[in-house]
N, C-alpha and C. Protein backbone atom coordinates (compact mmCIF):
# COMPACT_ATOMS: atom_id res chain seq x y z
N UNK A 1 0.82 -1.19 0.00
CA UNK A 1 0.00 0.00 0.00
C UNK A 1 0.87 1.26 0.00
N UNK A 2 1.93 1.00 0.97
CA UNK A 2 2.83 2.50 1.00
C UNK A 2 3.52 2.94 -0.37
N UNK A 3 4.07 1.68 -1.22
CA UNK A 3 4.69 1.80 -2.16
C UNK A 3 4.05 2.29 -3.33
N UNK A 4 2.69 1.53 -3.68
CA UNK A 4 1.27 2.23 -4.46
C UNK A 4 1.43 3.74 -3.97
N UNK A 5 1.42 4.30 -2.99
CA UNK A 5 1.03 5.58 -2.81
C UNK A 5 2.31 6.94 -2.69
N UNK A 6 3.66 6.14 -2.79
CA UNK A 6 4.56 6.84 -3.34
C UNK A 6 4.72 7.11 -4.81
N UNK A 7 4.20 6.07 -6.12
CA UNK A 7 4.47 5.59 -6.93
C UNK A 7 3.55 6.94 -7.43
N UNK A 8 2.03 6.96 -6.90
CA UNK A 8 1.03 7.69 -7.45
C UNK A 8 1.59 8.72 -6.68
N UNK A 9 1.79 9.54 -5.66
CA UNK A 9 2.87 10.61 -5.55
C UNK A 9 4.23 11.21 -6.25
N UNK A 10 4.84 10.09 -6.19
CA UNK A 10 6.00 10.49 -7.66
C UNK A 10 5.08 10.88 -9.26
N UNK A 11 4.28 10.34 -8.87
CA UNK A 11 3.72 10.43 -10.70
C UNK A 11 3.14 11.78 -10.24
N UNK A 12 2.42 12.06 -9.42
CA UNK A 12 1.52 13.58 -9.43
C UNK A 12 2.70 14.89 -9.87
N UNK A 13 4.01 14.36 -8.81
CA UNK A 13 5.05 15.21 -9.08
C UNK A 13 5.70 15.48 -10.20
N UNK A 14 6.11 14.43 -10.54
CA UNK A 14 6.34 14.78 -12.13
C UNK A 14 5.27 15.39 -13.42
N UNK A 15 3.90 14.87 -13.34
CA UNK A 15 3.08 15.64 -13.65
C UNK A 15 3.23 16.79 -12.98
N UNK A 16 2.91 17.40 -12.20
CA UNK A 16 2.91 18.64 -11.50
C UNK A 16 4.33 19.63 -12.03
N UNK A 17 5.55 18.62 -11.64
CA UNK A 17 6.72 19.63 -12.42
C UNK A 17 6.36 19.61 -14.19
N UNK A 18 6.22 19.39 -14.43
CA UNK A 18 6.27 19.52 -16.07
C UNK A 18 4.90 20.61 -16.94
N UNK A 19 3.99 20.44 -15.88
CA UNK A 19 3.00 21.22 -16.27
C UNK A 19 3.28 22.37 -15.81
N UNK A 20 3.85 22.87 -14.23
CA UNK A 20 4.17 23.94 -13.76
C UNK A 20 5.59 24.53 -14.52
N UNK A 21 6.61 23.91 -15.15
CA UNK A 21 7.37 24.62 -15.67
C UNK A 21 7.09 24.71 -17.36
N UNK A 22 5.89 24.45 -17.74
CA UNK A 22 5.58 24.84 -18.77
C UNK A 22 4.73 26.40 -18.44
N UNK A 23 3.59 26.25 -18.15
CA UNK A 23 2.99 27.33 -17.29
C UNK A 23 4.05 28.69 -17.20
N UNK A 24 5.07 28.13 -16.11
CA UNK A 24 5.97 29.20 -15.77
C UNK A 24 6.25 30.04 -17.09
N UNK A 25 7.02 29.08 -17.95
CA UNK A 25 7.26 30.07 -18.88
C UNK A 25 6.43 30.58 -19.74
N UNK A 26 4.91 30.04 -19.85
CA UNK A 26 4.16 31.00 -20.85
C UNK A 26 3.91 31.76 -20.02
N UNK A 27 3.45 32.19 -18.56
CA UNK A 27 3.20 33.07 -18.04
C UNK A 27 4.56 34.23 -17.89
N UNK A 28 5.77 33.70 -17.93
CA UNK A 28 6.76 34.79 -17.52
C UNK A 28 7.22 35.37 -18.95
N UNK A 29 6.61 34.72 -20.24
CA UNK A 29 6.91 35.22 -21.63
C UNK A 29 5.59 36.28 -21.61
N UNK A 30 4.05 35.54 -21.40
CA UNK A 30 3.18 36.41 -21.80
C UNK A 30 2.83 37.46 -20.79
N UNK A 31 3.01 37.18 -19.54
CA UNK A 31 2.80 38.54 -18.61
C UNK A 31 4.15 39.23 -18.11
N UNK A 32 4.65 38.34 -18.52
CA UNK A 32 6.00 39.15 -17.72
C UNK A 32 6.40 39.55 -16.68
N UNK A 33 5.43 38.41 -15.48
CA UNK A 33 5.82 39.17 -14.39
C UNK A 33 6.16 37.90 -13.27
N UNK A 34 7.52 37.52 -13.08
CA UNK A 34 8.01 36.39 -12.35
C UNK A 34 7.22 36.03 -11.43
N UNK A 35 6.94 37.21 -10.47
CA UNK A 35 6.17 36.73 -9.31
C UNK A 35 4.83 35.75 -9.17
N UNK A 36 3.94 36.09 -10.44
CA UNK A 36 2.76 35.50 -10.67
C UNK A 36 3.25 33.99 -11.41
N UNK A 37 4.05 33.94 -12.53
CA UNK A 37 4.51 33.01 -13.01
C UNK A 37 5.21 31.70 -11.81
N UNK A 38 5.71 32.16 -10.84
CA UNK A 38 6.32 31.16 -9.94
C UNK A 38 5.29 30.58 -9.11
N UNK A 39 4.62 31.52 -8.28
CA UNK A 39 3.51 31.33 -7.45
C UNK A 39 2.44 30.57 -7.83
N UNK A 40 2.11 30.37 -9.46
CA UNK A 40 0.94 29.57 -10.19
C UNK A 40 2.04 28.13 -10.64
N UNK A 41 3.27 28.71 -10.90
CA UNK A 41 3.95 27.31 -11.16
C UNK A 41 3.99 26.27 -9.91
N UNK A 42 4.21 26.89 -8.62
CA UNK A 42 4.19 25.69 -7.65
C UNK A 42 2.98 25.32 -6.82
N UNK A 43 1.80 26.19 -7.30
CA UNK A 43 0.90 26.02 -6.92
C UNK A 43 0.34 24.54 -7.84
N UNK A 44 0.67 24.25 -9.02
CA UNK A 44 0.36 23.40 -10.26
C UNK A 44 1.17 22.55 -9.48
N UNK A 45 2.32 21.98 -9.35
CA UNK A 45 3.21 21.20 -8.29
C UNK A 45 2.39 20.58 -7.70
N UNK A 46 1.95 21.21 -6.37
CA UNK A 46 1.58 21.24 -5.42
C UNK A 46 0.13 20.24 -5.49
N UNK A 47 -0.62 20.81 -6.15
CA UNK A 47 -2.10 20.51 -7.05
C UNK A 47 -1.81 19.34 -7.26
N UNK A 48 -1.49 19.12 -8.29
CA UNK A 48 -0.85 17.57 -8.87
C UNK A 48 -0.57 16.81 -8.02
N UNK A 49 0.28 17.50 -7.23
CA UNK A 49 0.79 16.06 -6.17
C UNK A 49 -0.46 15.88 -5.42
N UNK A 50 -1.42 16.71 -4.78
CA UNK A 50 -2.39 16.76 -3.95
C UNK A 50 -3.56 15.60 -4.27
N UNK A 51 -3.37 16.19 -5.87
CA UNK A 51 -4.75 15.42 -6.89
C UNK A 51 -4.56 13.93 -6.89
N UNK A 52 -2.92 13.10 -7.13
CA UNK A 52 -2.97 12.02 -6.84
C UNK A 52 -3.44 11.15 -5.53
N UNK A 53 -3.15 11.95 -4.83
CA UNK A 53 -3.26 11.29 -3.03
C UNK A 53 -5.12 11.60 -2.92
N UNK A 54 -5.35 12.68 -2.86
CA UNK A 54 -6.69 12.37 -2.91
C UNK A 54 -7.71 11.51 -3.74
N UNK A 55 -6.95 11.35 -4.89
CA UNK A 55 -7.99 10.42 -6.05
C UNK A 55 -7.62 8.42 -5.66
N UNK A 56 -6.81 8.33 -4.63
CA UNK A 56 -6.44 7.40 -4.25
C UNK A 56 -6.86 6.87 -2.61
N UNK A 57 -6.81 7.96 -2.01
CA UNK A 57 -7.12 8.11 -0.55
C UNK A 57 -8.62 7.85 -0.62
N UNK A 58 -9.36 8.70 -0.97
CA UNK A 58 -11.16 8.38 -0.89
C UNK A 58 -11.54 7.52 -1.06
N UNK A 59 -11.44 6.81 -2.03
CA UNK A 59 -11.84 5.37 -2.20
C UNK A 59 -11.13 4.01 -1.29
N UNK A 60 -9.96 4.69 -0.74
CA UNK A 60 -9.99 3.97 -0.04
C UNK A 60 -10.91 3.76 1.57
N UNK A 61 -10.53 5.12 1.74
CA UNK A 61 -11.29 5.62 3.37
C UNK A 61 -12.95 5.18 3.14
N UNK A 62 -13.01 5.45 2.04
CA UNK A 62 -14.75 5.03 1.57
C UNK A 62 -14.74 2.95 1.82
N UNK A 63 -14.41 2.39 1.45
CA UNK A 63 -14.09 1.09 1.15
C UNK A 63 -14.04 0.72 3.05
N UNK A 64 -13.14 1.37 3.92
CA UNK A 64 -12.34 0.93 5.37
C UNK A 64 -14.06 1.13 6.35
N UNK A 65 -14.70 2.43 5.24
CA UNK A 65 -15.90 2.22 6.50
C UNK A 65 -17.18 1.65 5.65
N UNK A 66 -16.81 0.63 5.45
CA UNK A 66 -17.83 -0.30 4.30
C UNK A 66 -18.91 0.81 3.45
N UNK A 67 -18.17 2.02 2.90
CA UNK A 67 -19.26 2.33 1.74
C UNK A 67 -18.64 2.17 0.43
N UNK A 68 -19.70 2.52 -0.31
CA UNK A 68 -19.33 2.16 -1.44
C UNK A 68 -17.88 3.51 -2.10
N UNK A 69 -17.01 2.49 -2.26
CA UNK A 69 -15.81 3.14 -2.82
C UNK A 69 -15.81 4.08 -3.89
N UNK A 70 -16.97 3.77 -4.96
CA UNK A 70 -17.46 4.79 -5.57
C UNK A 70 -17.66 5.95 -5.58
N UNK A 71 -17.94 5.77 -4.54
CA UNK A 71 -19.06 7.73 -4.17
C UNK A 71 -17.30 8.44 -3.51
N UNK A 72 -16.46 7.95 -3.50
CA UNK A 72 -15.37 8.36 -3.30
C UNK A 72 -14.38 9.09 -4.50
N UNK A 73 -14.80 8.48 -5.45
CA UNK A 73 -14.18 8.90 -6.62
C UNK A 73 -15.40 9.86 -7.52
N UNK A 74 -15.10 10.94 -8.65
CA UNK A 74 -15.89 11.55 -9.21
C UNK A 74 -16.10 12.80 -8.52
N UNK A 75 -17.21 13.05 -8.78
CA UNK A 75 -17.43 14.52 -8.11
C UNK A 75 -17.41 14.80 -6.51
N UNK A 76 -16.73 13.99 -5.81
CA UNK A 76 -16.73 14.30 -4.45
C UNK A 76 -15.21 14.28 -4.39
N UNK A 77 -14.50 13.55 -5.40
CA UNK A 77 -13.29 13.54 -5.24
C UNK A 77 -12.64 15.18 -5.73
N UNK A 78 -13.21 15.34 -6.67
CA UNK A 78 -13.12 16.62 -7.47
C UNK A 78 -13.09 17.75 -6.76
N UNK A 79 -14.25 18.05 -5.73
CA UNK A 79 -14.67 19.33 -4.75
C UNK A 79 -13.29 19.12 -3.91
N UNK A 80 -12.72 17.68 -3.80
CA UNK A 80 -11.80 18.20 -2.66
C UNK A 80 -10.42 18.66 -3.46
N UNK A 81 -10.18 17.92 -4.23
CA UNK A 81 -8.92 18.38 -5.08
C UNK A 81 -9.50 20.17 -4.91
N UNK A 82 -10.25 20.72 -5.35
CA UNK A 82 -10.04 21.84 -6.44
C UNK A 82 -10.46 22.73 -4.95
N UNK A 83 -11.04 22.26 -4.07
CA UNK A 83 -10.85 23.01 -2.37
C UNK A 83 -9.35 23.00 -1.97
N UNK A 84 -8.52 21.90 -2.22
CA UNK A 84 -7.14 21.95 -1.60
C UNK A 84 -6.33 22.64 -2.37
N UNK A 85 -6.61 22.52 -3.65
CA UNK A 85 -5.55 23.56 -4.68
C UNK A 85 -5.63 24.76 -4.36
N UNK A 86 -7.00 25.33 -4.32
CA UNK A 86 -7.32 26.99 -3.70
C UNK A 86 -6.14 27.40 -3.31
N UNK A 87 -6.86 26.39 -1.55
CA UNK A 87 -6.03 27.00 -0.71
C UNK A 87 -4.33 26.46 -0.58
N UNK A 88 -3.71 26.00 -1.53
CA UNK A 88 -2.80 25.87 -1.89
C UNK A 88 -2.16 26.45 -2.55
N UNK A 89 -2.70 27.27 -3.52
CA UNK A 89 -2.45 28.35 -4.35
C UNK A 89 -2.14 29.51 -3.29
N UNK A 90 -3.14 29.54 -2.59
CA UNK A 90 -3.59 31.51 -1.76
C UNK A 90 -2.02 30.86 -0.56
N UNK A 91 -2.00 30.29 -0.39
CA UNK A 91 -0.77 29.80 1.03
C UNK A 91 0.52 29.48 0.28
N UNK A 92 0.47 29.74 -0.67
CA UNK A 92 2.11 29.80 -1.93
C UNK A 92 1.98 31.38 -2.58
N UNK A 93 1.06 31.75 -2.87
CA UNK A 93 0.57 33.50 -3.46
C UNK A 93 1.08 34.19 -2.57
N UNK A 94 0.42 34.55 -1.44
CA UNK A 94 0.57 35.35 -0.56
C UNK A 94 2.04 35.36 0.61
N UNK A 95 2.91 34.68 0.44
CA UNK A 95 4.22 35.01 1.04
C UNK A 95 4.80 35.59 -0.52
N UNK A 96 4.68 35.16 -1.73
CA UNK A 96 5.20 35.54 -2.66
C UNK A 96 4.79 36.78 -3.22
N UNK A 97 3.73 36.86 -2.74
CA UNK A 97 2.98 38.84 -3.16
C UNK A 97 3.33 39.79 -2.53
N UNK A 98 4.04 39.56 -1.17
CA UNK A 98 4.48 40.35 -0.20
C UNK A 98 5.70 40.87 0.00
């Protein structure tokens, strides 16, 4: 189980780096402004890595208290990814805006 959930962690990360340093540079070519470009790049990181562990975690925690593992994945899985990125974004933004 631990090894499954490094494996899908390494993968979020590397997804996450590759999308965030693409990002970076269209944002630091088209706006030109580092600060926003870095802050959305590791926020994408961050996201990614987040998105694997949660799309893996629910169904399980769903499954441990006998429900259906289902209702774990899809749109409940979704609200939490895109709740944790937020505030993953605003808690990487805001030391970097300052």
């Amino acid at each position: 189980m631990r090894r499954v959930a490094r494996r899908e962690l390494a993968s979020g990360v590397v997804i996450g780096g590759l999308v965030g340093a693409a990002f970076y540079l269209f944002a630091l070519v088209g706006w030109g402004d580092g600060d926003v470009a870095l802050a959305v790049a590791l926020a994408l990181i961050a996201a990614c890595s987040i998105a694997t562990l949660v799309a893996m975690a629910l169904p399980i925690a769903f499954q441990r208290l006998d429900i259906d593992p289902a209702f774990g994945s899809g749109p409940l899985a979704t609200v939490v990814q895109d709740l944790l990125s937020i505030t993953v974004y605003l808690a990487i933004a805001a030391p970097i805006a300052t």
